[in-house]
N, C-alpha and C. Protein backbone atom coordinates (compact mmCIF):
# COMPACT_ATOMS: atom_id res chain seq x y z
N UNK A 1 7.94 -10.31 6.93
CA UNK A 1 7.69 -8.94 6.51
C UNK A 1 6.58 -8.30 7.32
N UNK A 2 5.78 -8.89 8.08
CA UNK A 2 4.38 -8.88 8.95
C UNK A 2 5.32 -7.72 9.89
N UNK A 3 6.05 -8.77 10.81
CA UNK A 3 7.40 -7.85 11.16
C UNK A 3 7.45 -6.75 11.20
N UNK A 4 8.10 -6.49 10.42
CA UNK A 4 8.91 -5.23 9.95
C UNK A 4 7.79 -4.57 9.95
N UNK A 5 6.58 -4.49 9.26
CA UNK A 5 5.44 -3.27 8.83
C UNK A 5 5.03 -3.08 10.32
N UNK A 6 4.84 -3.96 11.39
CA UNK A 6 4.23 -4.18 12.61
C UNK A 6 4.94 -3.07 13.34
N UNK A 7 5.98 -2.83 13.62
CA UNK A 7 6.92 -2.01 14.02
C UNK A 7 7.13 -0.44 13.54
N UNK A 8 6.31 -0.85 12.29
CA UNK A 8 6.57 0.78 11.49
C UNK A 8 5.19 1.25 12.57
N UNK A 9 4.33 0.87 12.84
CA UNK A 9 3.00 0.92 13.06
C UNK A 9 2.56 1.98 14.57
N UNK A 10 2.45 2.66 14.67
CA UNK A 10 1.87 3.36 16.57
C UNK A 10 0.30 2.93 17.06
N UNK A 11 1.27 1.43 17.94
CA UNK A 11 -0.28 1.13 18.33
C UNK A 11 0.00 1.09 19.99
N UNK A 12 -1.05 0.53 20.79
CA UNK A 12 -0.94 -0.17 21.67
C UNK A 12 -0.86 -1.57 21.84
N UNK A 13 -0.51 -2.52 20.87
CA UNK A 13 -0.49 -3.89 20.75
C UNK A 13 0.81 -3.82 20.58
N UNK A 14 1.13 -5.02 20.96
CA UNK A 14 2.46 -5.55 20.73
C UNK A 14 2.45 -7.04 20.30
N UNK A 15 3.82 -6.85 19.25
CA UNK A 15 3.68 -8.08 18.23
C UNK A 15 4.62 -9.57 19.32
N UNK A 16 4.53 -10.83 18.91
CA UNK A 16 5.21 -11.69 19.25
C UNK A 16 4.94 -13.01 18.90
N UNK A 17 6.51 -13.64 18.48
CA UNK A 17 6.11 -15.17 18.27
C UNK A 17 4.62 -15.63 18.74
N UNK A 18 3.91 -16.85 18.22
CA UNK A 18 2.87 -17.49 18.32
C UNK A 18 3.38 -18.62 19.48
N UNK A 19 2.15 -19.15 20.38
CA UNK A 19 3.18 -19.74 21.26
C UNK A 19 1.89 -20.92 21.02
N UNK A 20 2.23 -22.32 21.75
CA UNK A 20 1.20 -23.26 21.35
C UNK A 20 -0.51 -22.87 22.32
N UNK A 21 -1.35 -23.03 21.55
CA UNK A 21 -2.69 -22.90 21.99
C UNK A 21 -3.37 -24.89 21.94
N UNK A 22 -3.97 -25.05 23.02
CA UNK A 22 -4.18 -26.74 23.67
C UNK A 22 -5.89 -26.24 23.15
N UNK A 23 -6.27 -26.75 22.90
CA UNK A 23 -7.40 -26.88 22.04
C UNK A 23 -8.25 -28.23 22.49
N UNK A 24 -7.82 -28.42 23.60
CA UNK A 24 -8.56 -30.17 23.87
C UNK A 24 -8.79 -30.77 23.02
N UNK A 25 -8.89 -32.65 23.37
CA UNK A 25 -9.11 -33.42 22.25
C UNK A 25 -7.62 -33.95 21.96
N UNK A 26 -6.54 -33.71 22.15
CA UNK A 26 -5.61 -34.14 21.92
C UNK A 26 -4.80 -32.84 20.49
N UNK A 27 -5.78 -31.69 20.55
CA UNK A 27 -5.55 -31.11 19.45
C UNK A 27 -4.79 -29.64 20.22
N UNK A 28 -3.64 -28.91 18.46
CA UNK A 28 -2.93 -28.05 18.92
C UNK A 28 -3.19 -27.14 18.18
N UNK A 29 -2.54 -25.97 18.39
CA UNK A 29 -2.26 -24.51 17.27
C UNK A 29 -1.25 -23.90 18.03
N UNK A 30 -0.52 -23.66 16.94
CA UNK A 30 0.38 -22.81 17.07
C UNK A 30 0.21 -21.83 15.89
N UNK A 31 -0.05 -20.57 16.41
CA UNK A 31 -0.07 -19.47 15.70
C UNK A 31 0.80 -19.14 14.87
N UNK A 32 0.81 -18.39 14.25
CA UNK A 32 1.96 -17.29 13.87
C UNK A 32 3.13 -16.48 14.74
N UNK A 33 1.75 -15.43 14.94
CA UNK A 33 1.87 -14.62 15.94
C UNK A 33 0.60 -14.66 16.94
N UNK A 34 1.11 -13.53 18.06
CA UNK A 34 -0.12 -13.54 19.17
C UNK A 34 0.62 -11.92 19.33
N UNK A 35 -1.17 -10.87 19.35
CA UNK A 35 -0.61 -9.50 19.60
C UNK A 35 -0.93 -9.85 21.12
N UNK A 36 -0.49 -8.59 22.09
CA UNK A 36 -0.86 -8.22 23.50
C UNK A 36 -1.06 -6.91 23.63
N UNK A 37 -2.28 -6.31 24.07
CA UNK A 37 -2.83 -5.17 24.72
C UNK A 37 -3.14 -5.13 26.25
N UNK A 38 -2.24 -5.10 27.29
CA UNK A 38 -2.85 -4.98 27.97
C UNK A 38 -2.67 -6.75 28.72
N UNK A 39 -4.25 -6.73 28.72
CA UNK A 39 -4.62 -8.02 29.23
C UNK A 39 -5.56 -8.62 27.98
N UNK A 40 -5.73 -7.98 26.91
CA UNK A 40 -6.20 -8.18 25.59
C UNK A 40 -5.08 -9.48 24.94
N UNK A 41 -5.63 -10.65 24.45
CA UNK A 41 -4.51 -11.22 23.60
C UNK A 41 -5.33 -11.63 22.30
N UNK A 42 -4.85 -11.77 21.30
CA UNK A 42 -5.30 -11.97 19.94
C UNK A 42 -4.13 -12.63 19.34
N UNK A 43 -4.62 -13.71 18.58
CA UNK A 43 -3.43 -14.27 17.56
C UNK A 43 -3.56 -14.38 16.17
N UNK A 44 -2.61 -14.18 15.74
CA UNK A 44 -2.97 -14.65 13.80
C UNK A 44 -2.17 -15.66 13.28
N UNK A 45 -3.28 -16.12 12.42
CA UNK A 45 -2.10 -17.58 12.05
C UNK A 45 -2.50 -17.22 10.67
N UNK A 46 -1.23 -17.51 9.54
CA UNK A 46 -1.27 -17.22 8.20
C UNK A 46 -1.32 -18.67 7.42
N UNK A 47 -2.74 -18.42 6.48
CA UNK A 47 -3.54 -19.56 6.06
C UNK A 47 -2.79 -19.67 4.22
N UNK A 48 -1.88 -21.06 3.75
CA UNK A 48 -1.94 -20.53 2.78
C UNK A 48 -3.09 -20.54 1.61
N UNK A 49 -2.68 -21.80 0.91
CA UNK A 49 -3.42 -22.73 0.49
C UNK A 49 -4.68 -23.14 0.87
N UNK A 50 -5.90 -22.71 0.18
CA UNK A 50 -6.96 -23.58 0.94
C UNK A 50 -8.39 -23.69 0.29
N UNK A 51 -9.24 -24.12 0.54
CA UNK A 51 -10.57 -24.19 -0.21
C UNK A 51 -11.91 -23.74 0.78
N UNK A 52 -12.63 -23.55 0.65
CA UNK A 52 -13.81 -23.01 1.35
C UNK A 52 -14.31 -23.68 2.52
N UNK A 53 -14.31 -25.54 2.19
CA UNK A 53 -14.73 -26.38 3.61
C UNK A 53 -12.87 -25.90 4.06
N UNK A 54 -12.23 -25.72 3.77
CA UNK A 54 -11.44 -26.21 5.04
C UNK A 54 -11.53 -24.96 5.78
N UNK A 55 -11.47 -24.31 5.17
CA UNK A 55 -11.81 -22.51 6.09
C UNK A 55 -12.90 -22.77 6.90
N UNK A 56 -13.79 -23.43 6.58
CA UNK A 56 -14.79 -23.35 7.20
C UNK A 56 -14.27 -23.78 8.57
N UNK A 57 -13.84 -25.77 8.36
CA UNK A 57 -13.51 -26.48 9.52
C UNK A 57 -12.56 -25.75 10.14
N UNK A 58 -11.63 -25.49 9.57
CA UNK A 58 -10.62 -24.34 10.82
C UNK A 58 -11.07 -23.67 11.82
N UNK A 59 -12.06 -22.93 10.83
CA UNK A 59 -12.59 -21.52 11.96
C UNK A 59 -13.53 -22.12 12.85
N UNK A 60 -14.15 -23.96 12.82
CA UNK A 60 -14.66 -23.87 13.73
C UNK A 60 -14.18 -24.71 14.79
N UNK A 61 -12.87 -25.05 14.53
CA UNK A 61 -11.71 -26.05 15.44
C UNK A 61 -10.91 -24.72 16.05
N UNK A 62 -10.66 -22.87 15.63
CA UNK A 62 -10.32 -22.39 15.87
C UNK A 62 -10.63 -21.33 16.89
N UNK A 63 -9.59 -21.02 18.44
CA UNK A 63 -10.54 -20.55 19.12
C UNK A 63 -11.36 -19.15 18.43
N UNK A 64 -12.31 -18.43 19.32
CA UNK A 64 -12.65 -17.04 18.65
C UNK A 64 -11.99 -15.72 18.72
N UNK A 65 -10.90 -15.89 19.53
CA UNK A 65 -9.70 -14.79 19.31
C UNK A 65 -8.29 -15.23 18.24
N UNK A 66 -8.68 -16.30 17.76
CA UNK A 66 -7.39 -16.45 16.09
C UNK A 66 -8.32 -15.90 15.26
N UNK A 67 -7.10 -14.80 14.45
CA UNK A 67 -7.43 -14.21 13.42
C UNK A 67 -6.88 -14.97 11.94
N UNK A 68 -7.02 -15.45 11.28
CA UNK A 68 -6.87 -16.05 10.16
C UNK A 68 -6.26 -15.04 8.66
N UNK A 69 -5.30 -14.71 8.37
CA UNK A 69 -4.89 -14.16 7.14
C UNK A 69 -4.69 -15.28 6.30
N UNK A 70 -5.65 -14.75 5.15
CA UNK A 70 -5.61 -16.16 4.17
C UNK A 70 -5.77 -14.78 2.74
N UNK A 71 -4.83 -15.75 2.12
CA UNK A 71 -4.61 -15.98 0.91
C UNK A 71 -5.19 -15.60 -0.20
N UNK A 72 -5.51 -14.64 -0.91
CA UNK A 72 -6.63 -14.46 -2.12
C UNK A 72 -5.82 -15.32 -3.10
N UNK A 73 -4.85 -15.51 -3.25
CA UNK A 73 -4.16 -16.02 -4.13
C UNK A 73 -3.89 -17.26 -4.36
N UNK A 74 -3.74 -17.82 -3.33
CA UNK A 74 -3.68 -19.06 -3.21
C UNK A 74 -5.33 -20.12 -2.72
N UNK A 75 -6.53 -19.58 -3.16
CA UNK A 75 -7.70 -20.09 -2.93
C UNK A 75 -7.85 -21.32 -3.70
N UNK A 76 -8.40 -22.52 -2.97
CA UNK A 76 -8.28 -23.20 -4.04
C UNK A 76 -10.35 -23.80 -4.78
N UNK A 77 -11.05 -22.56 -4.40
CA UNK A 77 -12.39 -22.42 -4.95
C UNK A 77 -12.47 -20.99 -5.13
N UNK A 78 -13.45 -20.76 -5.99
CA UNK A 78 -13.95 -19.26 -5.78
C UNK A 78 -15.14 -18.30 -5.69
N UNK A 79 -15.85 -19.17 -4.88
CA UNK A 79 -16.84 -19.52 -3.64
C UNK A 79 -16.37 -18.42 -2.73
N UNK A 80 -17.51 -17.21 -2.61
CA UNK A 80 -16.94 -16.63 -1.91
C UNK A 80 -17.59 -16.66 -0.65
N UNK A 81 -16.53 -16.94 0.42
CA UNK A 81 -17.11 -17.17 1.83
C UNK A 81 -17.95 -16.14 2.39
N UNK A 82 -19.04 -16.80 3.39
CA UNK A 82 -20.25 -16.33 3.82
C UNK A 82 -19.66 -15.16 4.89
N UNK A 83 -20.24 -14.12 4.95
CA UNK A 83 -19.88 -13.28 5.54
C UNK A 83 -20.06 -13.70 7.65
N UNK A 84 -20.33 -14.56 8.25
CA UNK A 84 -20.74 -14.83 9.53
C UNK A 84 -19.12 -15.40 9.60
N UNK A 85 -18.33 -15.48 8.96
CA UNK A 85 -16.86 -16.31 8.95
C UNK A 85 -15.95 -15.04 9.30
N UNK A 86 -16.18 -13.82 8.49
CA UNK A 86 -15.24 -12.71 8.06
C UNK A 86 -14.89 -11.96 9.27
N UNK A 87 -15.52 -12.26 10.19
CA UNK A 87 -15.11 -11.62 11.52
C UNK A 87 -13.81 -12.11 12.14
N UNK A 88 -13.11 -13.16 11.82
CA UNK A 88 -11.91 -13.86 11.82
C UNK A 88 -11.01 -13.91 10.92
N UNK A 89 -11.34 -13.43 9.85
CA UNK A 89 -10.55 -13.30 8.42
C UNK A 89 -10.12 -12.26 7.98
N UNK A 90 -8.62 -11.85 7.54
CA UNK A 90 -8.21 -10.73 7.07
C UNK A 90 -8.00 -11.58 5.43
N UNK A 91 -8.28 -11.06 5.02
CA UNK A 91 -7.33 -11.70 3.29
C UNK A 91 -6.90 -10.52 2.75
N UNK A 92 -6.17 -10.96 1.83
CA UNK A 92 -4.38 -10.79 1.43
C UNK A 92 -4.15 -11.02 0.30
N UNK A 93 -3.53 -10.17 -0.88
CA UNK A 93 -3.18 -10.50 -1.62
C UNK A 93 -1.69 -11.15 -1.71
N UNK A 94 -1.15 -9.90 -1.33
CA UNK A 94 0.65 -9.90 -1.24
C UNK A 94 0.83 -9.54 -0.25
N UNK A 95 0.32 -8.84 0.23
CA UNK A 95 0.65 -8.22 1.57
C UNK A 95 -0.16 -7.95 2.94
N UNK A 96 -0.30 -8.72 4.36
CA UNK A 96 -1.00 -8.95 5.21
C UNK A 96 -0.96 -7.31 5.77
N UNK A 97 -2.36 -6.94 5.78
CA UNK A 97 -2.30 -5.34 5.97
C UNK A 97 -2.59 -5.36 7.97
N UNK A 98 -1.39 -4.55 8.17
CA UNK A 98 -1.55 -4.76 9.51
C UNK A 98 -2.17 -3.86 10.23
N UNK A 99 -2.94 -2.66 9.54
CA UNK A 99 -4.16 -1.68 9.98
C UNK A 99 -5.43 -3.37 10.40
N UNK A 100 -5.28 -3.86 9.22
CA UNK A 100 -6.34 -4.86 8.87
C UNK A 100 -6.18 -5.61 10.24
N UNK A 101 -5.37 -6.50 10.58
CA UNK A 101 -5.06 -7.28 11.50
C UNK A 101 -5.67 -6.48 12.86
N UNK A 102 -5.03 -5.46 13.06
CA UNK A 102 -5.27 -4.20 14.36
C UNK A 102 -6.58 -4.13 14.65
N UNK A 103 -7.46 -3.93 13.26
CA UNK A 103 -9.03 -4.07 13.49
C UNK A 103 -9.41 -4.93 13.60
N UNK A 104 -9.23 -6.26 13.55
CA UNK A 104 -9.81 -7.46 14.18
C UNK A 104 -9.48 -8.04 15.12
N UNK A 105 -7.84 -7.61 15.55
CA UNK A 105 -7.71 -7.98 16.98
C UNK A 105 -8.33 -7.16 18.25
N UNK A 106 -8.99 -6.04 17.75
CA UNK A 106 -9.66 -5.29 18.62
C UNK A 106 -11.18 -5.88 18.41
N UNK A 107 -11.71 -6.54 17.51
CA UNK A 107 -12.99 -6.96 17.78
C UNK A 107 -12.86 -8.01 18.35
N UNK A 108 -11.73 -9.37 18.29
CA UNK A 108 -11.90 -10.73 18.56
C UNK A 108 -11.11 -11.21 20.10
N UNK A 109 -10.07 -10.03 20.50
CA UNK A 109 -9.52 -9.93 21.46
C UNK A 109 -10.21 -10.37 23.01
N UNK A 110 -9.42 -11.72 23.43
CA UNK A 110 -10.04 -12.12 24.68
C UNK A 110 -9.10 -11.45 25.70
């Protein structure tokens, strides 16, 4: 449904499959998606399930252009994360707001 709203949208980014990101160490990510501006790239990967350390460890196994949409709903503390994190984080109730996404791929965009 990310999709579909992405398309309703007039931007200069463009949406697309997530493709694998090599992370050294023997370690991977595969996104979601990955937008493109340009020579700008940004990716989002959708977080469901989760608790506060693992957000934490993600975001710091994660490069600094993945954007993270996570879950209000599916939290599994309610501990609310430190704001030095939120620069990578969109959260979500039901619906991943893709104004939301747009503004952080323009701050985190390598």
């Amino acid at each position: 449904w990310f999709e579909e709203r992405f398309e309703k949208v007039d931007t200069p980014w463009t949406l697309e499959p997530g493709g694998l990101i090599d992370l050294g160490d023997q370690s991977l990510l595969v996104p979601d998606f990955t937008l493109r501006n340009g020579d700008r790239v940004a990716h989002v990967d959708i977080v469901g399930f989760w608790r506060k350390g693992y957000l934490r460890q993600r975001l710091a196994d994660t490069p600094d252009n993945v954007i993270l949409a996570v879950s209000k709903r599916l939290v599994g503390d309610t501990v609310a994360l430190p704001g030095t994190i939120q620069r990578q984080i969109v959260s979500f109730a039901e619906i991943i707001s893709v104004p939301a996404v747009l503004e952080r791929a323009e701050k985190v965009a390598i």
